[in-house]
N, C-alpha and C. Protein backbone atom coordinates (compact mmCIF):
# COMPACT_ATOMS: atom_id res chain seq x y z
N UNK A 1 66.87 -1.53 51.83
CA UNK A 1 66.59 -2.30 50.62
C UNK A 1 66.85 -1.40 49.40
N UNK A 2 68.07 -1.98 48.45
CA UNK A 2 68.09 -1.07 46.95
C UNK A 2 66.62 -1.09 46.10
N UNK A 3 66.59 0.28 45.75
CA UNK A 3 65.16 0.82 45.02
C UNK A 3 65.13 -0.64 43.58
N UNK A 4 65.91 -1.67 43.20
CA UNK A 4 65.55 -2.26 42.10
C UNK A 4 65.09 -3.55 42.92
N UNK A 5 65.02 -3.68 44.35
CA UNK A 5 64.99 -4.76 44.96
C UNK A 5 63.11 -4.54 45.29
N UNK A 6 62.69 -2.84 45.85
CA UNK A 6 61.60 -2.41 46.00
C UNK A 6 60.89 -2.59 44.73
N UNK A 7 61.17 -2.58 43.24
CA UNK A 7 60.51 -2.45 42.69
C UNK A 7 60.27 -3.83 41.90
N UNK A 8 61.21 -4.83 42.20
CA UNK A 8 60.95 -6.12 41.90
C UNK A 8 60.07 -6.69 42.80
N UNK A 9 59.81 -6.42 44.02
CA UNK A 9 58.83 -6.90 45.17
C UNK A 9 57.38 -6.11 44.58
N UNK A 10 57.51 -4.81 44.56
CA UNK A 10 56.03 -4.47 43.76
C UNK A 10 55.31 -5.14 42.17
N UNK A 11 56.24 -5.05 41.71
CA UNK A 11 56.12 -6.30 40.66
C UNK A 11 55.45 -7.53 40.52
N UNK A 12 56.08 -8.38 41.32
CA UNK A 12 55.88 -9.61 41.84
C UNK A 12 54.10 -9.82 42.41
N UNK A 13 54.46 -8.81 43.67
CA UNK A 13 53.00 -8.63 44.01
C UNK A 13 51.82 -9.35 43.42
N UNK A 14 52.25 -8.24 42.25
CA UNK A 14 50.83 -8.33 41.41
C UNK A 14 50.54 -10.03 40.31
N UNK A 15 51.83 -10.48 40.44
CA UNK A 15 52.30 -11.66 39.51
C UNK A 15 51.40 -13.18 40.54
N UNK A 16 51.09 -14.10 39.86
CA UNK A 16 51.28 -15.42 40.16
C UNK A 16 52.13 -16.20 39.26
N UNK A 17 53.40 -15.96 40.02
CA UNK A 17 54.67 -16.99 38.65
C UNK A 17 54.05 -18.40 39.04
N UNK A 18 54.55 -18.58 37.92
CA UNK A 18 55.07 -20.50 37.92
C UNK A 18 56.34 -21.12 38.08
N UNK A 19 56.20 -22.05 38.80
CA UNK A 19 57.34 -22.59 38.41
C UNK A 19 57.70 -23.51 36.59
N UNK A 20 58.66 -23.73 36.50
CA UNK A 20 59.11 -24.21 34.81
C UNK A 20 57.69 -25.67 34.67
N UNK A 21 57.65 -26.50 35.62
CA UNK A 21 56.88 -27.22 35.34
C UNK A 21 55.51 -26.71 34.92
N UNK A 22 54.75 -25.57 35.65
CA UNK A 22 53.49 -25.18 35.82
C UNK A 22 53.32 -24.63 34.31
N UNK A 23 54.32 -23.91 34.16
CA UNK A 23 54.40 -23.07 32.81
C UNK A 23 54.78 -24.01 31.71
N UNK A 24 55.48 -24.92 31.98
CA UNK A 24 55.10 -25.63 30.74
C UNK A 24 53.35 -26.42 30.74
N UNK A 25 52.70 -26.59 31.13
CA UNK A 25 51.83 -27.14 31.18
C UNK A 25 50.54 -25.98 31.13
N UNK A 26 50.97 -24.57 31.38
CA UNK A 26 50.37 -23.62 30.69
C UNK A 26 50.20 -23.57 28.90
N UNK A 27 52.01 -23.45 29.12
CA UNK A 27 51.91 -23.05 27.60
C UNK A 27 51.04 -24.21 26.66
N UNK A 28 51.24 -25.86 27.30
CA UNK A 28 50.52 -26.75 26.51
C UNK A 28 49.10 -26.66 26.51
N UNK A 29 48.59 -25.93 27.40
CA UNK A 29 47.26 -25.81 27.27
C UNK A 29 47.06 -24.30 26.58
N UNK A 30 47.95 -23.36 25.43
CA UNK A 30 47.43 -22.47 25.29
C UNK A 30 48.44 -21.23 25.69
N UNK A 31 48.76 -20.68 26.66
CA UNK A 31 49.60 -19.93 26.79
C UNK A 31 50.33 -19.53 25.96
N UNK A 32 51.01 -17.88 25.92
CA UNK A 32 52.42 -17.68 24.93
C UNK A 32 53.65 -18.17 25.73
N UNK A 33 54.58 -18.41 24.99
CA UNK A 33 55.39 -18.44 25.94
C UNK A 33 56.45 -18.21 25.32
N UNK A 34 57.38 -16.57 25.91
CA UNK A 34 57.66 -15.96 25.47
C UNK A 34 59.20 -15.44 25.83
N UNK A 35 60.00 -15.58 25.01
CA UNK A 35 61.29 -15.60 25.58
C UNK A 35 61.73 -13.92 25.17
N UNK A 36 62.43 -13.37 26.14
CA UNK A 36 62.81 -12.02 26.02
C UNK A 36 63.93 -11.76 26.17
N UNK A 37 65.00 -12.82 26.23
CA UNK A 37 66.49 -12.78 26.48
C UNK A 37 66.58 -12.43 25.32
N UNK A 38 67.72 -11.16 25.16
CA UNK A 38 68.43 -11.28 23.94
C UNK A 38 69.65 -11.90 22.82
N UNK A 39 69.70 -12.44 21.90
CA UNK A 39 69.90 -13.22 20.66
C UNK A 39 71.33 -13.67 21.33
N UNK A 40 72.41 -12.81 21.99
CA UNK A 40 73.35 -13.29 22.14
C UNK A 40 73.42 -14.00 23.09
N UNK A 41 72.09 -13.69 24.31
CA UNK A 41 72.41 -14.57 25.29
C UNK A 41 72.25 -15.55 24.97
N UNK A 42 71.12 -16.15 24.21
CA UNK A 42 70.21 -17.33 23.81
C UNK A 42 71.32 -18.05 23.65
N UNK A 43 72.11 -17.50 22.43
CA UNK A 43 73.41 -18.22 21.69
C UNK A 43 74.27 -19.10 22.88
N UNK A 44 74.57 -18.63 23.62
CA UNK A 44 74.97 -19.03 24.97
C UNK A 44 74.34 -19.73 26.08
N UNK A 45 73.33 -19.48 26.33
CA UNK A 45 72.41 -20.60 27.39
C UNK A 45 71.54 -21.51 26.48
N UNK A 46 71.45 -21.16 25.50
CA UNK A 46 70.57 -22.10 24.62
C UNK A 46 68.53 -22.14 24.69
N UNK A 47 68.14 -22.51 24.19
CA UNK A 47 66.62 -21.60 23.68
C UNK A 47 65.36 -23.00 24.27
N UNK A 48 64.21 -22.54 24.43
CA UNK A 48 63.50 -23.54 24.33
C UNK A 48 62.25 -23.30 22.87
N UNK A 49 62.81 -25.02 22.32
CA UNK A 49 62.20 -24.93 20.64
C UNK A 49 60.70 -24.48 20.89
N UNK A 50 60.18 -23.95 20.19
CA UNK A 50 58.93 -23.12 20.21
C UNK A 50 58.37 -22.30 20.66
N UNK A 51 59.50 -21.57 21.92
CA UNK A 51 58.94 -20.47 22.63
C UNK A 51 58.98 -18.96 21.39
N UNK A 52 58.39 -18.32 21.45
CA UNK A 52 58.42 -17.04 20.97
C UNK A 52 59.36 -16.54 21.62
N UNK A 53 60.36 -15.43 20.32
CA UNK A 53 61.25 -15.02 20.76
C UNK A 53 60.84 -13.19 20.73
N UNK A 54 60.69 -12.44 21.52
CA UNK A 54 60.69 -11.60 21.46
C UNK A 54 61.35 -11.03 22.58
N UNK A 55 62.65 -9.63 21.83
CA UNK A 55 63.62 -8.85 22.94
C UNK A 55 62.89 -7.91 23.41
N UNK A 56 63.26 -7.92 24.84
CA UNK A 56 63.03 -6.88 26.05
C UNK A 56 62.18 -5.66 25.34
N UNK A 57 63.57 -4.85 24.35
CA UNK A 57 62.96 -3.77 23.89
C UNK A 57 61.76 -3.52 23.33
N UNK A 58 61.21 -4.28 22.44
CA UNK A 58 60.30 -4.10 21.49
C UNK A 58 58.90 -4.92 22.30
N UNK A 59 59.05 -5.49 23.56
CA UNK A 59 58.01 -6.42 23.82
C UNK A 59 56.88 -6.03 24.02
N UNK A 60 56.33 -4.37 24.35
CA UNK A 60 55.21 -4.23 25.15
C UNK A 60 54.30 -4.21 23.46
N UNK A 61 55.27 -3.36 22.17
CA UNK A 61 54.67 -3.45 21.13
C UNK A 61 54.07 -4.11 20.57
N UNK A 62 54.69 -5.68 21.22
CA UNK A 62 54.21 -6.96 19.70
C UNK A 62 53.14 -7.44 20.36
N UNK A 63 53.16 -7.35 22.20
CA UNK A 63 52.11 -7.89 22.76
C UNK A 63 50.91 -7.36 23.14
N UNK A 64 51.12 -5.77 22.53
CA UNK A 64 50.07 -4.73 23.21
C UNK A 64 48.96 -5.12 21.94
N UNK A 65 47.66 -5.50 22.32
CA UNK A 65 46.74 -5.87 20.99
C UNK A 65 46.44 -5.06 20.40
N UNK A 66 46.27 -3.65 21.36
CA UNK A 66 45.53 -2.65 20.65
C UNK A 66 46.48 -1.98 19.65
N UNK A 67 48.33 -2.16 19.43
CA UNK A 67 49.51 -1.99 19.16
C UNK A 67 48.95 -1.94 17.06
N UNK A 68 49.49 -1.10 16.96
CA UNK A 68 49.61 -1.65 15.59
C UNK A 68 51.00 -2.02 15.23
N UNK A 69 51.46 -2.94 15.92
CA UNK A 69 53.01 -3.49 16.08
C UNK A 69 52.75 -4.78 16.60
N UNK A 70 51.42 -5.16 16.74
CA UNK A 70 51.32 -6.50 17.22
C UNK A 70 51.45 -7.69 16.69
N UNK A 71 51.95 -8.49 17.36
CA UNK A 71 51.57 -10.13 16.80
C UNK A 71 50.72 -10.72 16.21
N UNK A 72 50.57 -11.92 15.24
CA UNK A 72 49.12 -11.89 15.39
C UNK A 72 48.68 -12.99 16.51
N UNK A 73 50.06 -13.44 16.60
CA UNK A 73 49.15 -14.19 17.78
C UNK A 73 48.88 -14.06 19.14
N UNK A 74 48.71 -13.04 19.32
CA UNK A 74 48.08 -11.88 20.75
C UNK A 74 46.78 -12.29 19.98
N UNK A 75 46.09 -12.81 21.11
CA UNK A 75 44.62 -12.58 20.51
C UNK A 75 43.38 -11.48 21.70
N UNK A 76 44.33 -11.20 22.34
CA UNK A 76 43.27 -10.40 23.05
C UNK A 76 43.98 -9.80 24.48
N UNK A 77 43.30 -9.57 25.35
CA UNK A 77 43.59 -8.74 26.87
C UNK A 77 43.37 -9.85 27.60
N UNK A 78 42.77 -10.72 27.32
CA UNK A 78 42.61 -12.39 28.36
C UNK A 78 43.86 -13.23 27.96
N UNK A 79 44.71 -13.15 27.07
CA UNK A 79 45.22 -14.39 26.97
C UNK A 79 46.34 -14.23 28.01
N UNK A 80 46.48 -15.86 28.17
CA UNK A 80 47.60 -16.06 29.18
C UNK A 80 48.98 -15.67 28.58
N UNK A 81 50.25 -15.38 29.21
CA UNK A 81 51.13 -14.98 28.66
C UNK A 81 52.23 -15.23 30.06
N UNK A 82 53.01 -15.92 29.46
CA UNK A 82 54.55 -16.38 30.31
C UNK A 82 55.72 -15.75 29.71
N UNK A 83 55.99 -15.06 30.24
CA UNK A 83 57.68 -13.97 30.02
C UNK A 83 58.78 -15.12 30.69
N UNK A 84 59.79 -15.61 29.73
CA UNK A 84 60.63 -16.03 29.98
C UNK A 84 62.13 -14.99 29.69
N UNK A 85 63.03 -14.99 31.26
CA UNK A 85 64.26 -14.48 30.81
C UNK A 85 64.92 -15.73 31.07
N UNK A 86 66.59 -15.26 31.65
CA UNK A 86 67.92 -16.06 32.24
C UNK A 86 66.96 -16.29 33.56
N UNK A 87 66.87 -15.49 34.79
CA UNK A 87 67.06 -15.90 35.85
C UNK A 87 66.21 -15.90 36.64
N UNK A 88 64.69 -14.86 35.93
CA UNK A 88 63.12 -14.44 36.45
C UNK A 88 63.36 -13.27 37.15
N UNK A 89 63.85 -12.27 36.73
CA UNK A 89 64.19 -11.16 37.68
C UNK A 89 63.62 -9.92 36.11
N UNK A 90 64.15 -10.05 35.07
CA UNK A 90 64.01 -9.13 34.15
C UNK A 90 62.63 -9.64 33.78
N UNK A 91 61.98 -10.88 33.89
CA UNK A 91 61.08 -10.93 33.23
C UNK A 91 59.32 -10.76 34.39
N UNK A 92 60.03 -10.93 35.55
CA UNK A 92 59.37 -10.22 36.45
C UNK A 92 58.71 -8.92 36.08
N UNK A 93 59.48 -8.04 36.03
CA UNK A 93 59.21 -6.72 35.51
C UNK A 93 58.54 -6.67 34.18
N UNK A 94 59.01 -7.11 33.39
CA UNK A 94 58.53 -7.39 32.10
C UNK A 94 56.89 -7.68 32.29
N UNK A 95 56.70 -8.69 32.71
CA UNK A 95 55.20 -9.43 33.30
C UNK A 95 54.41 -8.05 33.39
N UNK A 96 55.21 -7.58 34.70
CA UNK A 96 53.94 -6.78 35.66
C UNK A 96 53.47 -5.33 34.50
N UNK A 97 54.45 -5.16 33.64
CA UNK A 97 54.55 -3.80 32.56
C UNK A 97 53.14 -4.29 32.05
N UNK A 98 53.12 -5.56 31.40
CA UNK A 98 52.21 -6.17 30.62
C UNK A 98 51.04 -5.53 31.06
N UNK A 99 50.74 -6.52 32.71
CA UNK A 99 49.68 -6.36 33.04
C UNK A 99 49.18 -4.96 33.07
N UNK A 100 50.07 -3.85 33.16
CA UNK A 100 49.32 -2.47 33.53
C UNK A 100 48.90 -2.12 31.90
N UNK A 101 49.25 -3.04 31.23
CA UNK A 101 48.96 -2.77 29.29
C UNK A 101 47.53 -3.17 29.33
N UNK A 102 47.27 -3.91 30.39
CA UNK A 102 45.91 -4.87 30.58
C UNK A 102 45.79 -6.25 29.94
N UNK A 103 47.31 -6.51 29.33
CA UNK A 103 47.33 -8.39 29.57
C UNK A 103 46.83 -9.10 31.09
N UNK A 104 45.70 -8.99 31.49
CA UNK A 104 45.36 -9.56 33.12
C UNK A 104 46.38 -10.71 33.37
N UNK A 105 46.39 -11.95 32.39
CA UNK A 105 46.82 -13.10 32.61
C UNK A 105 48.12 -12.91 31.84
N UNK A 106 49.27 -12.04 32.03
CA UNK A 106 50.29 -11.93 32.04
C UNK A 106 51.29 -12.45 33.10
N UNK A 107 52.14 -13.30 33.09
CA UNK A 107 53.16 -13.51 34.26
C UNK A 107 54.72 -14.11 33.65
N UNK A 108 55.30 -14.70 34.64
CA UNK A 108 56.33 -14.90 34.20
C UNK A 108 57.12 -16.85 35.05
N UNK A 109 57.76 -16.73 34.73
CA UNK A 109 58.77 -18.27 34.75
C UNK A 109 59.61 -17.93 35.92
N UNK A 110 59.19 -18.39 37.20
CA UNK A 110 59.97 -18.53 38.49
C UNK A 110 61.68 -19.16 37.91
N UNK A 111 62.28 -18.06 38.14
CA UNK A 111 63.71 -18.73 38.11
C UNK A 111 64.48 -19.19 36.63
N UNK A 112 63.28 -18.54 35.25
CA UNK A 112 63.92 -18.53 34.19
C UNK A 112 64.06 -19.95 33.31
N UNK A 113 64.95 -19.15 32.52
CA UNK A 113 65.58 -20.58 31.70
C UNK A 113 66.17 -21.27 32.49
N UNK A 114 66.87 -20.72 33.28
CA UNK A 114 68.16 -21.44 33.87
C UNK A 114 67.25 -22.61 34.95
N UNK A 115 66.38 -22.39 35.76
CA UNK A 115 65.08 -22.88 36.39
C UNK A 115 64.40 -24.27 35.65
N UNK A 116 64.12 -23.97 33.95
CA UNK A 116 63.67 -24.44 33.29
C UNK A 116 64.71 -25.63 32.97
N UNK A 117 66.05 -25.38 32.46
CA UNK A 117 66.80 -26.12 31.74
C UNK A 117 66.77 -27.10 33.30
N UNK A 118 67.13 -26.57 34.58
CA UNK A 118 67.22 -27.91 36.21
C UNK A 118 66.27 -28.82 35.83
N UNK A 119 65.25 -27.91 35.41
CA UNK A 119 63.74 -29.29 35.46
C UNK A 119 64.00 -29.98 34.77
N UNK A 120 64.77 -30.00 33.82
CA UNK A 120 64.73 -31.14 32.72
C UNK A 120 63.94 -30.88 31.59
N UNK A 121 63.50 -29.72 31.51
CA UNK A 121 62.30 -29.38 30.75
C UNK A 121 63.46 -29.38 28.62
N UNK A 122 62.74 -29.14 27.97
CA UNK A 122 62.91 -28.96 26.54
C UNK A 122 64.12 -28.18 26.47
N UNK A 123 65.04 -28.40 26.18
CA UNK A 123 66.28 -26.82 25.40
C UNK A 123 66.89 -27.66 24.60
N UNK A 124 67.28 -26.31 23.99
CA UNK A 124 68.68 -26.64 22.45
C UNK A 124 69.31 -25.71 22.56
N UNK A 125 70.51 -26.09 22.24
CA UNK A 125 71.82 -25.04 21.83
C UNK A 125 72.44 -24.72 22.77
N UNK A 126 73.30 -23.63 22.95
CA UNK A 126 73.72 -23.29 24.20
C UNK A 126 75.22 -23.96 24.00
N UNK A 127 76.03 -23.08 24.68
CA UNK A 127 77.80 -23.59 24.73
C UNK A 127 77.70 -24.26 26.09
């Protein structure tokens, strides 16, 4: 097994994803929901209206509370939080980073946008 395959399985582990349906019905009750693809991909697969956009790089900053780089709408170490990428593989990782930040209820979007856009769920844009 390649070491990025081992460390996406340790990851995971610790995760309870959703699928696009579950997570939308998170985020409506509350959840962030948080897109981490970057600007050019978006441009290209197209966005879902109201998710928070925040890139890969800068993410542990805006979401870390104790951060003085934070959001304001991080309101704490309890809130729920859904990492959306393309395909649920980058945002996998992304998730589990969170949680060791001590977001507990950090996770991520089984299978992504791309997951999201099958369901039928909300998008715009996109070629």
């Amino acid at each position: 097994m390649a070491a990025i395959d081992t460390l996406l399985a340790e990851a995971r582990a610790g995760l309870v994803r959703l699928d696009p349906l579950a997570a939308l019905a998170a985020w409506r009750d509350g959840a962030l929901l948080v897109d981490i693809r970057p600007e050019a991909q978006r441009r290209v697969e197209g966005d879902v209206p109201g998710a928070m956009l925040i890139e890969r790089n800068v993410l542990e900053w805006r979401l870390d509370p104790t951060s003085p780089h934070s959001l304001p709408e991080v309101l704490g170490h309890e809130q729920p939080i859904l990492i959306l990428c393309s395909e649920g593989y980058a945002s996998s990782l992304a998730a589990a980073t969170l949680r060791r930040l001590g977001l507990v209820n950090a996770t991520d979007v089984a299978g992504g946008f791309h997951a999201w856009r099958r369901a039928g769920l909300p998008t715009a844009g996109g070629m």
